[in-house]
PDB file of N, CA and C in Angstrom:
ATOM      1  N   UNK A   1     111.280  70.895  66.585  1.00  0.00           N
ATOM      2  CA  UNK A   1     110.823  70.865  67.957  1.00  0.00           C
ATOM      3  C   UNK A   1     112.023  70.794  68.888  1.00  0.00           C
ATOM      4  N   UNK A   2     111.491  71.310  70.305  1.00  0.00           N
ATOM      5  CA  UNK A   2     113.036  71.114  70.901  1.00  0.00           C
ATOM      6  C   UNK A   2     112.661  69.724  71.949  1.00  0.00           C
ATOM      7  N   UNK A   3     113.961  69.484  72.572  1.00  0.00           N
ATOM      8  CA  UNK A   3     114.345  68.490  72.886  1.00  0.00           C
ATOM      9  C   UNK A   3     113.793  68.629  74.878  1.00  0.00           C
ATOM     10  N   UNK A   4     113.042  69.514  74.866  1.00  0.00           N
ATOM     11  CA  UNK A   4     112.675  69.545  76.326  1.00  0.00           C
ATOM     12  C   UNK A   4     112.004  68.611  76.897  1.00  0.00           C
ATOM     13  N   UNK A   5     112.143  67.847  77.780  1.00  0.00           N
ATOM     14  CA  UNK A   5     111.685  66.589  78.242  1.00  0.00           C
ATOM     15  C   UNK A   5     110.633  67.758  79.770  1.00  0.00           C
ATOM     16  N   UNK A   6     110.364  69.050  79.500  1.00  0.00           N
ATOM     17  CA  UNK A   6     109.458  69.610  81.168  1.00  0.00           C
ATOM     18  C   UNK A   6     108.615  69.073  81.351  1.00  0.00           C
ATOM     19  N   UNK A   7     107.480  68.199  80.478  1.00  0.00           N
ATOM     20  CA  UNK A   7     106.202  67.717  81.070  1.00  0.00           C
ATOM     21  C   UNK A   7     106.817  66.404  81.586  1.00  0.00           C
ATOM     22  N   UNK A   8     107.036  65.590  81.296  1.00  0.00           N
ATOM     23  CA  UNK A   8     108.089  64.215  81.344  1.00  0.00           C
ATOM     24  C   UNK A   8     108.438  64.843  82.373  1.00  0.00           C
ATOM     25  N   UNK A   9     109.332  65.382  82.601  1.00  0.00           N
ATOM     26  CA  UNK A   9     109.797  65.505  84.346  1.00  0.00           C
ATOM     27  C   UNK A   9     108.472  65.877  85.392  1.00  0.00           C
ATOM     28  N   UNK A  10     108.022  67.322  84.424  1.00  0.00           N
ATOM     29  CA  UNK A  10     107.175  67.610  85.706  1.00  0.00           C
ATOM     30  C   UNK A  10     105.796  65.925  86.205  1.00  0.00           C
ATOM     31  N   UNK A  11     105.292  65.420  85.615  1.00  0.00           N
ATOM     32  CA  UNK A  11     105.279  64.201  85.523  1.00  0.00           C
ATOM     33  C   UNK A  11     105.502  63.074  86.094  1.00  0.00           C
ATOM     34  N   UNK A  12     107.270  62.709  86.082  1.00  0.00           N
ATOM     35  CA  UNK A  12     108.286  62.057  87.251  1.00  0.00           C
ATOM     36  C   UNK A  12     107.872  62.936  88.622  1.00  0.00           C
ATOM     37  N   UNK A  13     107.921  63.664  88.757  1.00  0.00           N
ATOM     38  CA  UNK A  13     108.116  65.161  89.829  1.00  0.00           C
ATOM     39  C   UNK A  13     106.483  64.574  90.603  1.00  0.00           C
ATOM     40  N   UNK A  14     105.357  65.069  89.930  1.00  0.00           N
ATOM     41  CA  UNK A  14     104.104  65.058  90.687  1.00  0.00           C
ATOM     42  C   UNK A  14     103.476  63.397  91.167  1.00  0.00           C
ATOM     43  N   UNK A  15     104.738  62.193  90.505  1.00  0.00           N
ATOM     44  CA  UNK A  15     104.335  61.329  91.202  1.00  0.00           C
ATOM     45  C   UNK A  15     103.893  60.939  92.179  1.00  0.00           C
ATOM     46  N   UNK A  16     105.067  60.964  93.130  1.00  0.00           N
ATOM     47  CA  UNK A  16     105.172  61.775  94.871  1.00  0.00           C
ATOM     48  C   UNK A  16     103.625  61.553  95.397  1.00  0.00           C
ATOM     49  N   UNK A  17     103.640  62.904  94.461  1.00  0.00           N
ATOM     50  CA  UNK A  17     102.231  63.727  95.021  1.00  0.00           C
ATOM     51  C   UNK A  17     100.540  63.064  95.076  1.00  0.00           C
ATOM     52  N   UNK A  18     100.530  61.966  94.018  1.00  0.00           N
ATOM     53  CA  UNK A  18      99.682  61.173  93.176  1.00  0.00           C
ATOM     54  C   UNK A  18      98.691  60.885  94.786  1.00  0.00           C
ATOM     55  N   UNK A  19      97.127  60.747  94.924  1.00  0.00           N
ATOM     56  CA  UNK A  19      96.623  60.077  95.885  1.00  0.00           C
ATOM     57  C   UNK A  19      96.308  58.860  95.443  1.00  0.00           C
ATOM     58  N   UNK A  20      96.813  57.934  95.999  1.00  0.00           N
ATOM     59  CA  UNK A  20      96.737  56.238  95.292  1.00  0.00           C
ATOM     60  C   UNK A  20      96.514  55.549  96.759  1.00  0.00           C
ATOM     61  N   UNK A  21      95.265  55.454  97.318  1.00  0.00           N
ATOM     62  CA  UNK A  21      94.812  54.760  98.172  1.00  0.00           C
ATOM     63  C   UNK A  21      95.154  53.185  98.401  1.00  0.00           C
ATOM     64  N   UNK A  22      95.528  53.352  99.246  1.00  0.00           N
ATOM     65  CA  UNK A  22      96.015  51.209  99.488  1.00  0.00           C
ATOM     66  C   UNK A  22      94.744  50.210  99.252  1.00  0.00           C
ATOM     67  N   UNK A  23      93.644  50.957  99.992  1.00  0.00           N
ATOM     68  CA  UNK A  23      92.342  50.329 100.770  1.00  0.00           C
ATOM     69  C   UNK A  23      91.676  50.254  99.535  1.00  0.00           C
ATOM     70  N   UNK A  24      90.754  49.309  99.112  1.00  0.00           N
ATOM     71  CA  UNK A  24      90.178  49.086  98.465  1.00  0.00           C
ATOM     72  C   UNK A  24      88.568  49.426  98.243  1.00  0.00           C
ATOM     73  N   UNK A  25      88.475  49.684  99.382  1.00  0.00           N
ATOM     74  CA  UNK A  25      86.912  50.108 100.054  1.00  0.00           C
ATOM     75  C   UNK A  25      86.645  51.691  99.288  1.00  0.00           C
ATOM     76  N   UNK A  26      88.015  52.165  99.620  1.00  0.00           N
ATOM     77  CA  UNK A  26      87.974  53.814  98.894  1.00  0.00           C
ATOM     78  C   UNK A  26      87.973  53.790  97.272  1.00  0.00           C
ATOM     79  N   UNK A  27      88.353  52.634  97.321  1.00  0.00           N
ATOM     80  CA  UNK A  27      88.102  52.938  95.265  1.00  0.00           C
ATOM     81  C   UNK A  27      86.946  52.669  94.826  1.00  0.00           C
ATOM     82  N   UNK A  28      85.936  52.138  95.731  1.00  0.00           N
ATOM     83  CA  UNK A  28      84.789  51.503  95.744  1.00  0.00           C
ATOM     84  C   UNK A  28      83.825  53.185  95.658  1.00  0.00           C
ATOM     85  N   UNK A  29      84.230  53.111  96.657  1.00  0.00           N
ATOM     86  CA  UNK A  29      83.377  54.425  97.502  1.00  0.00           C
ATOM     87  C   UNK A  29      83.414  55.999  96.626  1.00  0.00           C
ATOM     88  N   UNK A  30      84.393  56.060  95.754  1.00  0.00           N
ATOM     89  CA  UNK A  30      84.974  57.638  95.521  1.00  0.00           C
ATOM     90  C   UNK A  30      84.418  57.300  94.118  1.00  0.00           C
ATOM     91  N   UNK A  31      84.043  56.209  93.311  1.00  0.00           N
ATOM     92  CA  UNK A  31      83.643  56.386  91.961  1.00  0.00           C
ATOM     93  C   UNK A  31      81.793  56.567  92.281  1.00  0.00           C
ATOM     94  N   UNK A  32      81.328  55.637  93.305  1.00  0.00           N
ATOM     95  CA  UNK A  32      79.915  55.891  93.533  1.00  0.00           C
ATOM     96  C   UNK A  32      79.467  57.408  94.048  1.00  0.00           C
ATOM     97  N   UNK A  33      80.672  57.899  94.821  1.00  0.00           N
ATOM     98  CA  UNK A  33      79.950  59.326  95.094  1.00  0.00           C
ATOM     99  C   UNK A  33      79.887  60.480  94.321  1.00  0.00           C
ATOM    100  N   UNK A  34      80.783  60.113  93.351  1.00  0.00           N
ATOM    101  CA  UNK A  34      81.193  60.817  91.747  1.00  0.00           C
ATOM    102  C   UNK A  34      79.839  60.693  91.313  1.00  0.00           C
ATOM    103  N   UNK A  35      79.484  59.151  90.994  1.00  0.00           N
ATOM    104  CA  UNK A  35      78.461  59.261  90.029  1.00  0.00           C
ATOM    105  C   UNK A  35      76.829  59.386  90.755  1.00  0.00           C
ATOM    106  N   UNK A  36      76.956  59.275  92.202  1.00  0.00           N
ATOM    107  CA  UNK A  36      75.556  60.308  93.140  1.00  0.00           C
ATOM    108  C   UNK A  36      75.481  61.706  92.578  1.00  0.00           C
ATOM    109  N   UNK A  37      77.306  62.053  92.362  1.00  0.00           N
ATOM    110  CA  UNK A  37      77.015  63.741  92.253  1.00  0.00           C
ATOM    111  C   UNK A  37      76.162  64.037  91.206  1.00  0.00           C
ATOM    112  N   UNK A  38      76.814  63.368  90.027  1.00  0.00           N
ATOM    113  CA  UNK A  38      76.257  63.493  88.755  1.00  0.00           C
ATOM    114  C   UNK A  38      75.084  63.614  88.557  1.00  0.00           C
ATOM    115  N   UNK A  39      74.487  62.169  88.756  1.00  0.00           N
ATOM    116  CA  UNK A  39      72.860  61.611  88.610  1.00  0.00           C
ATOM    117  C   UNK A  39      72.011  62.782  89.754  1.00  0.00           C
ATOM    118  N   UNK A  40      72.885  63.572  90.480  1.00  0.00           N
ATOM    119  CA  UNK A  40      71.598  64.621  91.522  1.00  0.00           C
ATOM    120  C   UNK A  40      70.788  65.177  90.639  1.00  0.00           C
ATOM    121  N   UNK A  41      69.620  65.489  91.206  1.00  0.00           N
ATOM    122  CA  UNK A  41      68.546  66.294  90.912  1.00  0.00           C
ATOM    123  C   UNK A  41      69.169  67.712  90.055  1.00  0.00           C
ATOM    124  N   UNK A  42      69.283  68.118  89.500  1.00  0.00           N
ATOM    125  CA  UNK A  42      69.678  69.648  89.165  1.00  0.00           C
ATOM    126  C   UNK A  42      68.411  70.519  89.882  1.00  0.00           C
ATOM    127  N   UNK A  43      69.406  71.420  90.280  1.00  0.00           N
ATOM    128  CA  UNK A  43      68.606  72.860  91.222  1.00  0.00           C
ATOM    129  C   UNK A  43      67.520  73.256  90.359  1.00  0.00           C
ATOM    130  N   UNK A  44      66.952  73.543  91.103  1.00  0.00           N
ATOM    131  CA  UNK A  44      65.148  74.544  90.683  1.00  0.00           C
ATOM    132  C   UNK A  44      66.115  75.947  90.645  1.00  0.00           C
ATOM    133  N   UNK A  45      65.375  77.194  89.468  1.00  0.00           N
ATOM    134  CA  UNK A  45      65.781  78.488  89.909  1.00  0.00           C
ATOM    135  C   UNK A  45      65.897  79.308  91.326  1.00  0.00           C
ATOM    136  N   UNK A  46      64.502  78.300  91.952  1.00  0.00           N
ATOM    137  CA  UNK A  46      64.730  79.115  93.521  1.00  0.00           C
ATOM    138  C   UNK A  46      65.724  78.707  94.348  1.00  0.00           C
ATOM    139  N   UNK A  47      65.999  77.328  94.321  1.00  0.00           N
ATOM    140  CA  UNK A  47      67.181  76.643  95.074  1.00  0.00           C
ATOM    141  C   UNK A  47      68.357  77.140  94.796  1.00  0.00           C
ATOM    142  N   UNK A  48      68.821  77.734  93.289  1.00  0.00           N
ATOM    143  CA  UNK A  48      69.618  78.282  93.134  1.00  0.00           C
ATOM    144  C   UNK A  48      69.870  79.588  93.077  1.00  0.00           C
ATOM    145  N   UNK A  49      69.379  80.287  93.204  1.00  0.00           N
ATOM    146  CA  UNK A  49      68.719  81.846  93.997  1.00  0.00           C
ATOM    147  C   UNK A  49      69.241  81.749  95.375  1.00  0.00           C
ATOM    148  N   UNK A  50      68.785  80.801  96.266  1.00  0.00           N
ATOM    149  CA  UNK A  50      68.823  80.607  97.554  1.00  0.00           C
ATOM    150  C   UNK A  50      69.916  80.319  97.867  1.00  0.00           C
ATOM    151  N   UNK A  51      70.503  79.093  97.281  1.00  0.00           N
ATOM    152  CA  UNK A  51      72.384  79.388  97.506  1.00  0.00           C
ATOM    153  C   UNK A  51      73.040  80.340  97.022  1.00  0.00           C
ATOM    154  N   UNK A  52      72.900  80.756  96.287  1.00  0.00           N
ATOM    155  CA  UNK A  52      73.650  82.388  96.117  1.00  0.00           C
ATOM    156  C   UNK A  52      73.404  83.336  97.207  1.00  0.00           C
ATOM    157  N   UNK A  53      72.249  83.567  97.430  1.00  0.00           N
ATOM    158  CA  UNK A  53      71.700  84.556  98.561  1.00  0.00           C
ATOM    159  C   UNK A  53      72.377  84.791  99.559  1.00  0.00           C
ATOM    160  N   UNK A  54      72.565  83.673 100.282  1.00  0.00           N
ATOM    161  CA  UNK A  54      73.337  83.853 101.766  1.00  0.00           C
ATOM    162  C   UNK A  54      74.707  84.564 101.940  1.00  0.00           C
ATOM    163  N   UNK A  55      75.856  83.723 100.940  1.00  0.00           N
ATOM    164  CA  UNK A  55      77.228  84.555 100.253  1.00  0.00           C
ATOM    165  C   UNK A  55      76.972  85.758 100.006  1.00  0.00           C
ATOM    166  N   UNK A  56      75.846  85.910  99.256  1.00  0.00           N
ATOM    167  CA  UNK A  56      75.773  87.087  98.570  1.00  0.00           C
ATOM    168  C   UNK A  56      75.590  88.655  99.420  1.00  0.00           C
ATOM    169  N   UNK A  57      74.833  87.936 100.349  1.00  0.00           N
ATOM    170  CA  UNK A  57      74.569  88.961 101.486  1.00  0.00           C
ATOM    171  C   UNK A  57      75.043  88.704 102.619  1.00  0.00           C
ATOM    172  N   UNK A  58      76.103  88.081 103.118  1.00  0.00           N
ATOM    173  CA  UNK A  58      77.154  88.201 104.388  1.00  0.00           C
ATOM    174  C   UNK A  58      77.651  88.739 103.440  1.00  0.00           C
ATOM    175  N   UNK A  59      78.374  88.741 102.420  1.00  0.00           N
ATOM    176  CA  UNK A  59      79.277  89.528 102.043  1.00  0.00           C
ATOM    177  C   UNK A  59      79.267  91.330 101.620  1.00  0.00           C
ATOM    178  N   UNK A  60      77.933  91.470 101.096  1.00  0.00           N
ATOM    179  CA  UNK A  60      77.408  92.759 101.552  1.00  0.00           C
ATOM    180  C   UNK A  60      77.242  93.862 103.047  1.00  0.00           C
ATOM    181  N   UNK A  61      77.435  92.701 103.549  1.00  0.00           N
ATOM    182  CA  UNK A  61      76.945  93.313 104.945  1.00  0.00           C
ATOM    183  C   UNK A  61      78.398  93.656 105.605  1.00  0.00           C
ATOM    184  N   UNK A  62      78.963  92.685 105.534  1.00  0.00           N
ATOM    185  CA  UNK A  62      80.614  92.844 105.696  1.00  0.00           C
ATOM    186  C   UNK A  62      80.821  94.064 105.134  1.00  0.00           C
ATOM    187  N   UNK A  63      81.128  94.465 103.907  1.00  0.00           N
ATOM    188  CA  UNK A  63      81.428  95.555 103.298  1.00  0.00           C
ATOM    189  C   UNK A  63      80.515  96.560 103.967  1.00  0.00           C
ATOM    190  N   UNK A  64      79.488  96.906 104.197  1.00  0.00           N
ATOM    191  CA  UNK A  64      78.709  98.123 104.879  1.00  0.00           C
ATOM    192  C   UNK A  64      79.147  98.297 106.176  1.00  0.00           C
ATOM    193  N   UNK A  65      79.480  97.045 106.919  1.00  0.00           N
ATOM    194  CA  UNK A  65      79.993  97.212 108.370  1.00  0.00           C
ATOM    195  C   UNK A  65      81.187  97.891 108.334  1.00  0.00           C
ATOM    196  N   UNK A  66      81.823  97.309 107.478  1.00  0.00           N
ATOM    197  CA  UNK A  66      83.466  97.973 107.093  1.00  0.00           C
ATOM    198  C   UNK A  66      83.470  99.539 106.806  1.00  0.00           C
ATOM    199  N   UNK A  67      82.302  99.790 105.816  1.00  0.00           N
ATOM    200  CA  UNK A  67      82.032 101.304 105.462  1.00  0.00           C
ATOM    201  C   UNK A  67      81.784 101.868 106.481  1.00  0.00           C
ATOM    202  N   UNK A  68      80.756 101.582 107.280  1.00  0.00           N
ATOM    203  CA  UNK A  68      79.910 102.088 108.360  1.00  0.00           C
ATOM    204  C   UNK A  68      81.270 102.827 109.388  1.00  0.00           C
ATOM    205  N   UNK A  69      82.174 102.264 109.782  1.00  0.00           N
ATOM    206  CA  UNK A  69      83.340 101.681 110.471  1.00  0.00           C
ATOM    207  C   UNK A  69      84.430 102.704 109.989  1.00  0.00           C
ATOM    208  N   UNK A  70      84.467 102.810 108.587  1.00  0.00           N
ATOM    209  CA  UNK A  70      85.356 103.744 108.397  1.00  0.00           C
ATOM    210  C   UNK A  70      85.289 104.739 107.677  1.00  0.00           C
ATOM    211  N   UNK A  71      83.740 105.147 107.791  1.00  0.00           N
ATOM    212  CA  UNK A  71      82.997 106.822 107.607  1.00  0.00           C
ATOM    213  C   UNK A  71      83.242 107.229 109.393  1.00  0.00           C
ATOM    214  N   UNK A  72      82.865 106.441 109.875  1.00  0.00           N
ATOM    215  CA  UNK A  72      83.126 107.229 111.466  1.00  0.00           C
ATOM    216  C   UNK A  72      84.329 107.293 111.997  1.00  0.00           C
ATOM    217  N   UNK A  73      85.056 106.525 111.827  1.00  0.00           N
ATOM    218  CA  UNK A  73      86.415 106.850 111.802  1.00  0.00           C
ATOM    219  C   UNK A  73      87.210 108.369 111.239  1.00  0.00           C
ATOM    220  N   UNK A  74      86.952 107.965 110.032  1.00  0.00           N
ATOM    221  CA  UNK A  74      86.800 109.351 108.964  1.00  0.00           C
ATOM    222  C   UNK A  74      86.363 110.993 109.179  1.00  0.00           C
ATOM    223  N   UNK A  75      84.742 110.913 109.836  1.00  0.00           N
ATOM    224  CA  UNK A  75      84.094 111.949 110.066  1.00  0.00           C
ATOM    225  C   UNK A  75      84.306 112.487 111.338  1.00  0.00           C
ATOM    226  N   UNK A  76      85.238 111.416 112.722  1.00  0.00           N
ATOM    227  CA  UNK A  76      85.782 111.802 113.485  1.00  0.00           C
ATOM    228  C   UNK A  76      86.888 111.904 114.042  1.00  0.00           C
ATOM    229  N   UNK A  77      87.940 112.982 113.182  1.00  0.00           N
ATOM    230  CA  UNK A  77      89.112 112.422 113.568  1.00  0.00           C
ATOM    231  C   UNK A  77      89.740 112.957 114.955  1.00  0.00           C
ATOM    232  N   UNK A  78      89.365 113.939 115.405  1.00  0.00           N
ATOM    233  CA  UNK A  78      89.633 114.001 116.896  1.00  0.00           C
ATOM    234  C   UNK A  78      89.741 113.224 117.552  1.00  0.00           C
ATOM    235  N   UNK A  79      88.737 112.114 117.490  1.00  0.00           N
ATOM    236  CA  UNK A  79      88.728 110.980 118.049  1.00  0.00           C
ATOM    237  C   UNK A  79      89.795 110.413 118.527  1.00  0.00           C
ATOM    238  N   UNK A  80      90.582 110.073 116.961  1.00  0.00           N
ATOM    239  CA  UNK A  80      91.227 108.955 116.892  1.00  0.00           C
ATOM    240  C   UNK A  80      92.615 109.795 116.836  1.00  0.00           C
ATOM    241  N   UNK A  81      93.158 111.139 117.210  1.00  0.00           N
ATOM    242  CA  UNK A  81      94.406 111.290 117.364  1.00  0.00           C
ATOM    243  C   UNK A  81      94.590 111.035 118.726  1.00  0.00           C
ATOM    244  N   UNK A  82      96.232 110.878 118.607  1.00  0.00           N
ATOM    245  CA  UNK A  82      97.196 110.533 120.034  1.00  0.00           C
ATOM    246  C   UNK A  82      97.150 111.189 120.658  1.00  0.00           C
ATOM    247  N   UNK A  83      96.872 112.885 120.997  1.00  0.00           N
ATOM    248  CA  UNK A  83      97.169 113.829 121.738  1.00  0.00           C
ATOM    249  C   UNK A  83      95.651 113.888 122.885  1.00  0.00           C
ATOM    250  N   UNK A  84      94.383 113.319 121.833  1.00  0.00           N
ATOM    251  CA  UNK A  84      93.242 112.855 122.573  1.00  0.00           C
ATOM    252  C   UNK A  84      93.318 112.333 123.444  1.00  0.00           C
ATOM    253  N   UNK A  85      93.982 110.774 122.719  1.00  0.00           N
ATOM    254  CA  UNK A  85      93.692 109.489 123.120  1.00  0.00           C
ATOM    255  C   UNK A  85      94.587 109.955 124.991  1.00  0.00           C
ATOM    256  N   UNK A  86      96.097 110.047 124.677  1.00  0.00           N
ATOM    257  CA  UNK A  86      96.762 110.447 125.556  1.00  0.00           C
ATOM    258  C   UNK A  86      96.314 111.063 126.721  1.00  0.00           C
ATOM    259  N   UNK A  87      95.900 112.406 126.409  1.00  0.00           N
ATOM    260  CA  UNK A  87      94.749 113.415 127.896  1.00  0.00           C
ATOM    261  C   UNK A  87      93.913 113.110 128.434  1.00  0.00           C
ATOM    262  N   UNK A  88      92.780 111.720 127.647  1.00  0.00           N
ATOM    263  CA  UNK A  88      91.695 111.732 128.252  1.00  0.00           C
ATOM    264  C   UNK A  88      92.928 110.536 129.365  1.00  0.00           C
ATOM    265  N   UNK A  89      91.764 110.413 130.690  1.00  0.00           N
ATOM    266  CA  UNK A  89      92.048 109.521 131.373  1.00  0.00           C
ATOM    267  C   UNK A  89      90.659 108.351 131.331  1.00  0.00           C
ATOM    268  N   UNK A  90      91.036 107.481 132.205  1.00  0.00           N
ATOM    269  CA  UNK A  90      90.466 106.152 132.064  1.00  0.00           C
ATOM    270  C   UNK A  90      89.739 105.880 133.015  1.00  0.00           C
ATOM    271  N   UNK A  91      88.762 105.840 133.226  1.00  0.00           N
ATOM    272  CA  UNK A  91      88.594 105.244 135.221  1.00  0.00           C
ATOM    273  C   UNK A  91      88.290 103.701 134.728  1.00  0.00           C
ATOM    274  N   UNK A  92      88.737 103.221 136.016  1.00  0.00           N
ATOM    275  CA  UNK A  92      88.762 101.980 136.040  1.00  0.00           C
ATOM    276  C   UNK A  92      88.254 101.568 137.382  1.00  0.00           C
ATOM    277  N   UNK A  93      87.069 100.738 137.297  1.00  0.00           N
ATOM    278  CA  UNK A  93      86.694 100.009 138.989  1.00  0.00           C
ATOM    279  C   UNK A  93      86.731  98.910 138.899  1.00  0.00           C
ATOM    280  N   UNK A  94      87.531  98.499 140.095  1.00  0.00           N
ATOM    281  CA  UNK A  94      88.293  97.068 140.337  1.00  0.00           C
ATOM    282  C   UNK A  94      87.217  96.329 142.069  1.00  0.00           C
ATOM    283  N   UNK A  95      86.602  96.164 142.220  1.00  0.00           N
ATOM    284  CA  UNK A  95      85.862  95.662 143.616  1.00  0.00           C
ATOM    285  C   UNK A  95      85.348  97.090 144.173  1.00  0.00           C
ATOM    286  N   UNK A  96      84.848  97.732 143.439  1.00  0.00           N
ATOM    287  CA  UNK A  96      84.288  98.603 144.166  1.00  0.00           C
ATOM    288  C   UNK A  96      85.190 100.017 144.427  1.00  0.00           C
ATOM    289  N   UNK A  97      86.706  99.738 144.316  1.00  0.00           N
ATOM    290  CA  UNK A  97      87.497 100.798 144.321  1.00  0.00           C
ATOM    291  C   UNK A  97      87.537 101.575 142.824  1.00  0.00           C
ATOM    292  N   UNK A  98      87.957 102.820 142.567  1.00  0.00           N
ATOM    293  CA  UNK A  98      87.842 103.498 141.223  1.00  0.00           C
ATOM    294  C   UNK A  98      89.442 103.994 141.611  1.00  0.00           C
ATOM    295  N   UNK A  99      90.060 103.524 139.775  1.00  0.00           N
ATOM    296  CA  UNK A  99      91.093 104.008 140.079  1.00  0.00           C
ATOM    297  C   UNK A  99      91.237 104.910 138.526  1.00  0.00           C
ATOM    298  N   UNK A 100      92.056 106.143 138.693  1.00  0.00           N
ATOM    299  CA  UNK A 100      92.005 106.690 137.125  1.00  0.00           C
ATOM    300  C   UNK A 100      93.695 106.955 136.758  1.00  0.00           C
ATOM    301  N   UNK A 101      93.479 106.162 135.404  1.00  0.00           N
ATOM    302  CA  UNK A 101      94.629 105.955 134.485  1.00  0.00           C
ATOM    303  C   UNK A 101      94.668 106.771 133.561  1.00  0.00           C
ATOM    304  N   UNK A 102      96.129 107.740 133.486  1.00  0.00           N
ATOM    305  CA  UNK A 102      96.022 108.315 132.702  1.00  0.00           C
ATOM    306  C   UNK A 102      96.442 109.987 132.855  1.00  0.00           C
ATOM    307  N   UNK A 103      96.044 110.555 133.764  1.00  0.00           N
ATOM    308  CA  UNK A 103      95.926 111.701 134.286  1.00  0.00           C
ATOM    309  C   UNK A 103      97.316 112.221 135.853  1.00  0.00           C
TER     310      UNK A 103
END
């Protein structure tokens, strides 16, 4: 075997890091909510259906918006060149005055 002491240091090293609460109230508190978690009810299939669902479909929808977004982008590229963008002008009304940018 070799003589590498890496866990031993890494070890020394993540001491530092350790959460070791002063308060006593929290050592109280963090083993009872451990063992609330535990002792919970376990999910019904629908409850757990139902938390999946929501993730499941913002995140779908995201992706279609995104598609949606960059098929039209895509299918119009006139649109989106500089030589367009550049010629068209802008009107702009500020109190009733119209002013055009661009032209």
């Amino acid at each position: 075997m070799s003589e590498d002491r890496f866990l031993e240091r890494l070890r020394e090293d993540a001491r530092s890091l350790r959460f070791e609460p002063q308060d006593d109230t929290i050592w109280t508190r963090l083993p009872a909510k451990i063992r609330a978690r535990v002792q919970a009810q376990p999910l019904t299939a629908s409850q757990l259906l139902a938390s999946w669902f929501r993730p499941i479909a913002v995140s779908l929808t995201a992706v279609a918006v995104a598609a949606t977004i960059g098929l039209a982008l895509f299918e119009a590229p006139s649109l989106t060149t500089t030589d367009t963008l550049a010629s068209a002008g802008v009107d702009i009304q500020i109190d009733g005055d119209s002013y055009l940018v661009g032209d």
